[in-house]
PDB file of N, CA and C in Angstrom:
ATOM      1  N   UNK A   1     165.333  30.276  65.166  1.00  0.00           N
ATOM      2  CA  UNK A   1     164.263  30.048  66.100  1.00  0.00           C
ATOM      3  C   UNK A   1     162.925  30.247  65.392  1.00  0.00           C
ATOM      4  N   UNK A   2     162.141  29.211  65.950  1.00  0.00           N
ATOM      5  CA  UNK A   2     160.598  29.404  64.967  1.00  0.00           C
ATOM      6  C   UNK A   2     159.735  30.730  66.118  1.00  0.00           C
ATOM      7  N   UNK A   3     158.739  30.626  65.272  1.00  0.00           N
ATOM      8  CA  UNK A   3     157.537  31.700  65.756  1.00  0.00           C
ATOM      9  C   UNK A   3     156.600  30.828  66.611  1.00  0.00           C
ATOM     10  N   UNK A   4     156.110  30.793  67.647  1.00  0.00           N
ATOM     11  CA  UNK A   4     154.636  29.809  67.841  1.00  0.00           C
ATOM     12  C   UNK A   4     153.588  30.020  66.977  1.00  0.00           C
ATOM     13  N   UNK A   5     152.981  28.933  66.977  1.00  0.00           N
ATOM     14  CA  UNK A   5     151.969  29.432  66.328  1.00  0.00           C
ATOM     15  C   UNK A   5     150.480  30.091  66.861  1.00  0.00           C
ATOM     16  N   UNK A   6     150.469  30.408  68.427  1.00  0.00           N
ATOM     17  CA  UNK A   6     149.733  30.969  68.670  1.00  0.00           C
ATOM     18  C   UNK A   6     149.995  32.959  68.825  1.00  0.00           C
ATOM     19  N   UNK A   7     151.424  32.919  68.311  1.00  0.00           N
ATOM     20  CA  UNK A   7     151.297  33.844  68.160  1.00  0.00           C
ATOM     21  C   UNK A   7     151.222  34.844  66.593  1.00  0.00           C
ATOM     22  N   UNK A   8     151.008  33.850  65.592  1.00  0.00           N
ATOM     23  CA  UNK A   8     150.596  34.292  64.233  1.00  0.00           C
ATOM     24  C   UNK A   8     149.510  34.874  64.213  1.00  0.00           C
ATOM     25  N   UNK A   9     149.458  36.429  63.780  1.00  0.00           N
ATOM     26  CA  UNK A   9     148.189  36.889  63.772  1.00  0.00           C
ATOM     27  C   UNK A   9     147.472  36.990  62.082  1.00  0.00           C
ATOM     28  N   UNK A  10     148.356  37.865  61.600  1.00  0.00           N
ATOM     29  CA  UNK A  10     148.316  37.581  60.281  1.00  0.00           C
ATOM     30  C   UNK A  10     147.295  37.184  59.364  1.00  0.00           C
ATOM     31  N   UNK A  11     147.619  36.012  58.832  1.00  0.00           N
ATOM     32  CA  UNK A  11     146.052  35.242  58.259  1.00  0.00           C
ATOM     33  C   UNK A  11     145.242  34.813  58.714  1.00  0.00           C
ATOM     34  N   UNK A  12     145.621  34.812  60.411  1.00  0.00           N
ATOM     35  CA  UNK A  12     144.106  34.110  61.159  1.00  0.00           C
ATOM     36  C   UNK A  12     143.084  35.068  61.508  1.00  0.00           C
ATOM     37  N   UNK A  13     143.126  36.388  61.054  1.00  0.00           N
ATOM     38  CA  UNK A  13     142.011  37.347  60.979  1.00  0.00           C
ATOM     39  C   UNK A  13     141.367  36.887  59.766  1.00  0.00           C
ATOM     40  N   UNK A  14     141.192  36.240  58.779  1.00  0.00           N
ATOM     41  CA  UNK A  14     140.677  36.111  57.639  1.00  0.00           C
ATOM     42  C   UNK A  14     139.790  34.976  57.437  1.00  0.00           C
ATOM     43  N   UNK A  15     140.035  34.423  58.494  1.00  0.00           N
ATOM     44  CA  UNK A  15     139.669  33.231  58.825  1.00  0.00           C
ATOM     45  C   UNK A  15     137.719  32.804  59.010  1.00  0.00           C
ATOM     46  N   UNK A  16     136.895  32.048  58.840  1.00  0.00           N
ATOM     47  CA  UNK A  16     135.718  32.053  58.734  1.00  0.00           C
ATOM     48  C   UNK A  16     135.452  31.763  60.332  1.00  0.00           C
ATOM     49  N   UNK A  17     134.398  32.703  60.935  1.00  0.00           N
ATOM     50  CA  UNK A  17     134.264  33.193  62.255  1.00  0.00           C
ATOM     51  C   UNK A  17     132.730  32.354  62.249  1.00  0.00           C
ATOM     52  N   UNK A  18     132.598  31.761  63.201  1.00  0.00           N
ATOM     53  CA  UNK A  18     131.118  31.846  63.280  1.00  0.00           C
ATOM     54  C   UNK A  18     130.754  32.553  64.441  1.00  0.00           C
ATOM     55  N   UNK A  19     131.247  33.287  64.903  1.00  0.00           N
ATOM     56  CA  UNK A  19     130.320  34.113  66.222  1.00  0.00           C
ATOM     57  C   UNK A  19     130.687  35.445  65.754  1.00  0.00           C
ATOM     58  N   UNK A  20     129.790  36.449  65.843  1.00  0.00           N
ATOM     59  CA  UNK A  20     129.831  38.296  64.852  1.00  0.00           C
ATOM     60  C   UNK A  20     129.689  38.696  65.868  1.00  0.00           C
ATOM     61  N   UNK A  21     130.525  39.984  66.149  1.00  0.00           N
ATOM     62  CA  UNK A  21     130.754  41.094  66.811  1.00  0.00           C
ATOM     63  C   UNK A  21     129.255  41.915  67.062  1.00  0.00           C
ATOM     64  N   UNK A  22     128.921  42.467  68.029  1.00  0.00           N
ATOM     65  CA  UNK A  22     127.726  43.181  67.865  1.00  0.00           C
ATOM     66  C   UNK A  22     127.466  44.194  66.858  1.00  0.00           C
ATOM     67  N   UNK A  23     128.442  44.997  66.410  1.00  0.00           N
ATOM     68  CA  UNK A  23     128.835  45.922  65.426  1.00  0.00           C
ATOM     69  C   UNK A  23     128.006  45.210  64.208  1.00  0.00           C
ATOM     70  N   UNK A  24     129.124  43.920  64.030  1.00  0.00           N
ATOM     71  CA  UNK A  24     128.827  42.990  62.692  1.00  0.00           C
ATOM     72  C   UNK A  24     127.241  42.503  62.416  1.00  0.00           C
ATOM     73  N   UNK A  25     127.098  41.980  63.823  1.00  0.00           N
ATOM     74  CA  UNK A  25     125.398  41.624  64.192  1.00  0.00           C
ATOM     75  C   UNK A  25     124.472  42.493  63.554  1.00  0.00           C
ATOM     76  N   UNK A  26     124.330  43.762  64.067  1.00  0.00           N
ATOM     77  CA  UNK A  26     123.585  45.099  63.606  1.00  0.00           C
ATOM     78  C   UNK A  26     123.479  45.401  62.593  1.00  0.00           C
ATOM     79  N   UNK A  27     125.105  45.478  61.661  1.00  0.00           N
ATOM     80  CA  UNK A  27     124.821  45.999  60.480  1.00  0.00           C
ATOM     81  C   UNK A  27     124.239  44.671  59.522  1.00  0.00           C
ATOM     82  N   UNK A  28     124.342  43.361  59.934  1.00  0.00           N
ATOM     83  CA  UNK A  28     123.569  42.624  59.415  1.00  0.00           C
ATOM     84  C   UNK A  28     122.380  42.396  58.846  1.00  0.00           C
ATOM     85  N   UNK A  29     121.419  42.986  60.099  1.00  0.00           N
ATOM     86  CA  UNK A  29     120.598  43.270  60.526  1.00  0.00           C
ATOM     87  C   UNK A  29     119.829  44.343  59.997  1.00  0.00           C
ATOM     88  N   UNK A  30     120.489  45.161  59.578  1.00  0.00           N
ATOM     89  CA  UNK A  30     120.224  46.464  59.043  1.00  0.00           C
ATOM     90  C   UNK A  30     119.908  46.373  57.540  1.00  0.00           C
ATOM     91  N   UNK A  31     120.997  45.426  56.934  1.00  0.00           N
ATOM     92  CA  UNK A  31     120.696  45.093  55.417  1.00  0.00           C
ATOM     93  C   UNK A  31     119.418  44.316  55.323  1.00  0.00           C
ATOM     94  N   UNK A  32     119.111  43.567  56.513  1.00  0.00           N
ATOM     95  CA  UNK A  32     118.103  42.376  56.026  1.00  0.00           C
ATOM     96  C   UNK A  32     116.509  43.296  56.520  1.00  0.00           C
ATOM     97  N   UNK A  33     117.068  44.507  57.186  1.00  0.00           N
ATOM     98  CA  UNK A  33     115.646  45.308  57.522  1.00  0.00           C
ATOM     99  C   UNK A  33     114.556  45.381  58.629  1.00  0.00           C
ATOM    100  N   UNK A  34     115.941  44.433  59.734  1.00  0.00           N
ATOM    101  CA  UNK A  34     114.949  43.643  61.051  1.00  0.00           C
ATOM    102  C   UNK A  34     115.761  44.774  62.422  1.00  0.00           C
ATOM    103  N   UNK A  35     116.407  45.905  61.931  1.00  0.00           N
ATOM    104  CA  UNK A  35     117.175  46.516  63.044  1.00  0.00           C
ATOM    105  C   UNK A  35     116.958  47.726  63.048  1.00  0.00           C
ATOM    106  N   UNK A  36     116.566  48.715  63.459  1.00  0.00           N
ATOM    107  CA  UNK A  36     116.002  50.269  63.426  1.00  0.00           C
ATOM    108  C   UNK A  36     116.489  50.638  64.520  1.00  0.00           C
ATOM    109  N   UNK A  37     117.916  51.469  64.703  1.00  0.00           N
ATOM    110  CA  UNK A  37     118.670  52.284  65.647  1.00  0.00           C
ATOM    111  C   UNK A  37     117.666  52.967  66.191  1.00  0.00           C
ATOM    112  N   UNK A  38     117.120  53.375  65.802  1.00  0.00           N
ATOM    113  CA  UNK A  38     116.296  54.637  66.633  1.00  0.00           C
ATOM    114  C   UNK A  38     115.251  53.665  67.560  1.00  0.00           C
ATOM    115  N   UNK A  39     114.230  52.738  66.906  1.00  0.00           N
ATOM    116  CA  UNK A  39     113.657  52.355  68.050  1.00  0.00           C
ATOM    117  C   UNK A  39     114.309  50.549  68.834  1.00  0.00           C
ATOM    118  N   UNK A  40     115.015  50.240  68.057  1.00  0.00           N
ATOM    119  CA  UNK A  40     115.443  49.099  68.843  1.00  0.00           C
ATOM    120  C   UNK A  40     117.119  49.151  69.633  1.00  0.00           C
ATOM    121  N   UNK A  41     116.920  48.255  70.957  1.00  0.00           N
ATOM    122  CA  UNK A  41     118.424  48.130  71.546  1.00  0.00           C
ATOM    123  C   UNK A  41     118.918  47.880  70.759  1.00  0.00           C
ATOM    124  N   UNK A  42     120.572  47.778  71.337  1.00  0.00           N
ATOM    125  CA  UNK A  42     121.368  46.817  71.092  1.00  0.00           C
ATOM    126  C   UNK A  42     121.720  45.876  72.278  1.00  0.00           C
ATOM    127  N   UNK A  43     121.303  45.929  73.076  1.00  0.00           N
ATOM    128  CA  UNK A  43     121.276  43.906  73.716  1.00  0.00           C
ATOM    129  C   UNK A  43     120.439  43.528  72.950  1.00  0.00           C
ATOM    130  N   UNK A  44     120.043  42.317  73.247  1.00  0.00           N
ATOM    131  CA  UNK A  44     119.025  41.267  72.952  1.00  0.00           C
ATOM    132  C   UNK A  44     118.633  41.000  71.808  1.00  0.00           C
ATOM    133  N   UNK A  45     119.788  40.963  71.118  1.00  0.00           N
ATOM    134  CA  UNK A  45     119.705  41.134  69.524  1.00  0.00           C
ATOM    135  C   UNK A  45     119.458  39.972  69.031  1.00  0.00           C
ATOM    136  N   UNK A  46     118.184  39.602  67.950  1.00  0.00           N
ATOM    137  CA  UNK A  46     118.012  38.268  67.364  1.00  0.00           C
ATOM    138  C   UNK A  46     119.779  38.140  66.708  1.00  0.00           C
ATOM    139  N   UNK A  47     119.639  36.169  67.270  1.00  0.00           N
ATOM    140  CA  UNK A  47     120.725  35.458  66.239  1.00  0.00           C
ATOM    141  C   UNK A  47     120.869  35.697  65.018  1.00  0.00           C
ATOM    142  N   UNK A  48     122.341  35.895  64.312  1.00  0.00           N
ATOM    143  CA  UNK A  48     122.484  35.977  62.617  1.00  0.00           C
ATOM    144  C   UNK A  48     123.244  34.685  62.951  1.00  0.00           C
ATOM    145  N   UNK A  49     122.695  34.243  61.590  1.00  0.00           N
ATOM    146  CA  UNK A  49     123.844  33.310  60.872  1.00  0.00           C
ATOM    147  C   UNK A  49     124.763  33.589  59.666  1.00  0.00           C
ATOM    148  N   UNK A  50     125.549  32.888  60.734  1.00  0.00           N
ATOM    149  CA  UNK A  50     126.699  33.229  59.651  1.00  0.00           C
ATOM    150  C   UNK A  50     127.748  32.020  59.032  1.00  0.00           C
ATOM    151  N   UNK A  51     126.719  31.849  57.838  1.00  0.00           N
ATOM    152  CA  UNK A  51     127.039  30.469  56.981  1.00  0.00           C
ATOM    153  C   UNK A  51     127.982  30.925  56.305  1.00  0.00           C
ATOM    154  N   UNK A  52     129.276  29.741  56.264  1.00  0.00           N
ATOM    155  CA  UNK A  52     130.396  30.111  54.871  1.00  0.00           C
ATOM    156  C   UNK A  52     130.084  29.348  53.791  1.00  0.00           C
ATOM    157  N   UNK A  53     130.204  29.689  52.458  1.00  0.00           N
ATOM    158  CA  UNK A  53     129.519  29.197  51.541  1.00  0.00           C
ATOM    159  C   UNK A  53     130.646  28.696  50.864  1.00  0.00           C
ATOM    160  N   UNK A  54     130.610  27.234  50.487  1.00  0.00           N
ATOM    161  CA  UNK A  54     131.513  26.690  50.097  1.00  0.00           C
ATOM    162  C   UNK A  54     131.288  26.402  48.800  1.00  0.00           C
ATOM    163  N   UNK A  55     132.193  26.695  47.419  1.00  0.00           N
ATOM    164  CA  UNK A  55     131.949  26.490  46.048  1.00  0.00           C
ATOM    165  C   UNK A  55     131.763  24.913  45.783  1.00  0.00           C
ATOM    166  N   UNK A  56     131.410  24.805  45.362  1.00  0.00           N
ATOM    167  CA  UNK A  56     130.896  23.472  44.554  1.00  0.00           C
ATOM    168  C   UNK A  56     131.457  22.842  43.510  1.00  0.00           C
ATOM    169  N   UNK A  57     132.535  21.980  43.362  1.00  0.00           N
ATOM    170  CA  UNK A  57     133.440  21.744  42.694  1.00  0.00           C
ATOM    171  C   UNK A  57     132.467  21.105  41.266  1.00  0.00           C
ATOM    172  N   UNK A  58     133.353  20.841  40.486  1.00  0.00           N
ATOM    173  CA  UNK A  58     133.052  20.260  39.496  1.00  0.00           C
ATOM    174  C   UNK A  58     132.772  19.491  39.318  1.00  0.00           C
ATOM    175  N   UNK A  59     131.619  19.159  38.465  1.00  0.00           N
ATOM    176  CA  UNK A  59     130.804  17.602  37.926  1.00  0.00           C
ATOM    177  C   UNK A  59     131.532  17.407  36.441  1.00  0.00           C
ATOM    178  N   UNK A  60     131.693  15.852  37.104  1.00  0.00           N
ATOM    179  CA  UNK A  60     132.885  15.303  35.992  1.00  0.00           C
ATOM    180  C   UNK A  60     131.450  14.842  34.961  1.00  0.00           C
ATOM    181  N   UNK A  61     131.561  14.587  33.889  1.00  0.00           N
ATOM    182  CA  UNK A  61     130.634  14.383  32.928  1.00  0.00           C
ATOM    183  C   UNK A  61     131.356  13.038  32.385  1.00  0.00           C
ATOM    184  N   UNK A  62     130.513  12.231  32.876  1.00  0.00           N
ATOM    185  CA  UNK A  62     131.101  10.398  31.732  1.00  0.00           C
ATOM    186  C   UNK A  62     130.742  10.271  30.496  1.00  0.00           C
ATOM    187  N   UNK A  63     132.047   9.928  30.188  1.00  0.00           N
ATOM    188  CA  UNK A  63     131.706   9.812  28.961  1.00  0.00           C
ATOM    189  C   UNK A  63     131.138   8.358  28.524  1.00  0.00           C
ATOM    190  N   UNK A  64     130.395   8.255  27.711  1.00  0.00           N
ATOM    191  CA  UNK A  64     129.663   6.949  27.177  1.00  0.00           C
ATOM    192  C   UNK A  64     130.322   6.680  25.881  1.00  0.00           C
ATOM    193  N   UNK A  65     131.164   5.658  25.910  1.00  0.00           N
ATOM    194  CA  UNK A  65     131.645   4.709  24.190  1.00  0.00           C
ATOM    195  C   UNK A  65     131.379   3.513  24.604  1.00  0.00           C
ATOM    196  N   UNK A  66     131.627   3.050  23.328  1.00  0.00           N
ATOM    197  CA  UNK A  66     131.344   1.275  23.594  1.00  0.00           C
ATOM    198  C   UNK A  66     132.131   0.178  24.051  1.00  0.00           C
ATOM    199  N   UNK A  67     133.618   0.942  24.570  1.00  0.00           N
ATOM    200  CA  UNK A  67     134.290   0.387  25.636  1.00  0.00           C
ATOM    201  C   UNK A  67     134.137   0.118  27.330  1.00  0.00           C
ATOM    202  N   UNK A  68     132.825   1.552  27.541  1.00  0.00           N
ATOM    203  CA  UNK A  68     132.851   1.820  28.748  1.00  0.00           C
ATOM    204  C   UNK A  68     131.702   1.091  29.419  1.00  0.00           C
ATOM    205  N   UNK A  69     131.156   0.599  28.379  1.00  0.00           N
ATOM    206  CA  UNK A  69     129.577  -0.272  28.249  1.00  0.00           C
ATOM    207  C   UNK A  69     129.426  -1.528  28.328  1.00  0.00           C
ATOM    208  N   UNK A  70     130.547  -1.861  27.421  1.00  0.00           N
ATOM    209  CA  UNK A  70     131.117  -3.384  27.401  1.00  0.00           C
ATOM    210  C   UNK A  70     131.853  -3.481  28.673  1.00  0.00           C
ATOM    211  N   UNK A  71     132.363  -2.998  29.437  1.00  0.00           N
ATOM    212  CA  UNK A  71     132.883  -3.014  30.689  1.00  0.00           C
ATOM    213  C   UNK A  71     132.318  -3.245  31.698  1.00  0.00           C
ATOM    214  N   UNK A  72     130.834  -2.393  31.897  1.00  0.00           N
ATOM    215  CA  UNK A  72     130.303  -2.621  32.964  1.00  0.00           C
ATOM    216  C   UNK A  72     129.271  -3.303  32.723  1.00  0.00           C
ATOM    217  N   UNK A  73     128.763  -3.884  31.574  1.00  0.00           N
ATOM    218  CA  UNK A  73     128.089  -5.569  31.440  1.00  0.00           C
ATOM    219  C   UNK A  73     129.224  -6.219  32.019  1.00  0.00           C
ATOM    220  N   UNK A  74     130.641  -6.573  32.047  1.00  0.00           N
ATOM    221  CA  UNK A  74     131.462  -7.511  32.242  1.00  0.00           C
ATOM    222  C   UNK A  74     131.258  -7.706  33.730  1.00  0.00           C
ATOM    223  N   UNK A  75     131.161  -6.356  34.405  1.00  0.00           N
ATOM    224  CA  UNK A  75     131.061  -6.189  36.193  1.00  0.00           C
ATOM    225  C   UNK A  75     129.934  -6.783  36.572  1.00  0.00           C
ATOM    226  N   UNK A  76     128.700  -6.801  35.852  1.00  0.00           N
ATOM    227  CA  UNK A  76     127.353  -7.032  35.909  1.00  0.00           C
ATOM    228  C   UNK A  76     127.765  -8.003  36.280  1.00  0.00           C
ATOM    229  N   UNK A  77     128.468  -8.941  35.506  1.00  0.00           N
ATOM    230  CA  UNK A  77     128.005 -10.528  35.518  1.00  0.00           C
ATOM    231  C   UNK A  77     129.388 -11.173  36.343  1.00  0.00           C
TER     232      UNK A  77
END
C-alpha cells in the first residue's frame, strides 16, 4: 500500500515558503535594524520579502575556429 502524498511531511518542511511566520518576520527585521522589541509591536509588522535565490547556471563559452565561421557565412546566405 502507498503513502498519500498529502500526508508526506518530511521534505516538504524544506521547501521554499513565501509567507514567514511572525517569529521569522521579526527576527528578520531585527538583522536588517527596522524592529526594536522594546518600542515596537508585533502586529502591524512591515512586509519582508522573502526571495529564493536561484544559482545561475553556467555560461557556455563558444568556441571560435574556422569551421564554425565558415558555417555561419553558409547560414548567412
Amino acid at each position: 500500500m502507498s503513502l498519500d502524498t498529502s500526508l508526506k511531511v518530511g521534505a516538504d518542511l524544506t521547501k521554499h515558503r513565501n509567507v514567514l511566520t511572525r517569529a521569522e518576520r521579526i527576527e528578520r527585521l531585527k538583522t536588517q535594524g527596522r524592529f526594536d522589541p522594546e518600542s515596537d509591536h508585533a502586529t502591524g509588522l512591515p512586509k519582508v520579502g522573502n526571495r529564493k535565490v536561484i544559482p545561475a547556471g553556467k555560461v557556455k563559452k563558444k568556441a571560435t575556429t574556422e569551421g564554425d565561421e565558415k558555417d555561419k557565412k553558409k547560414k548567412k546566405k
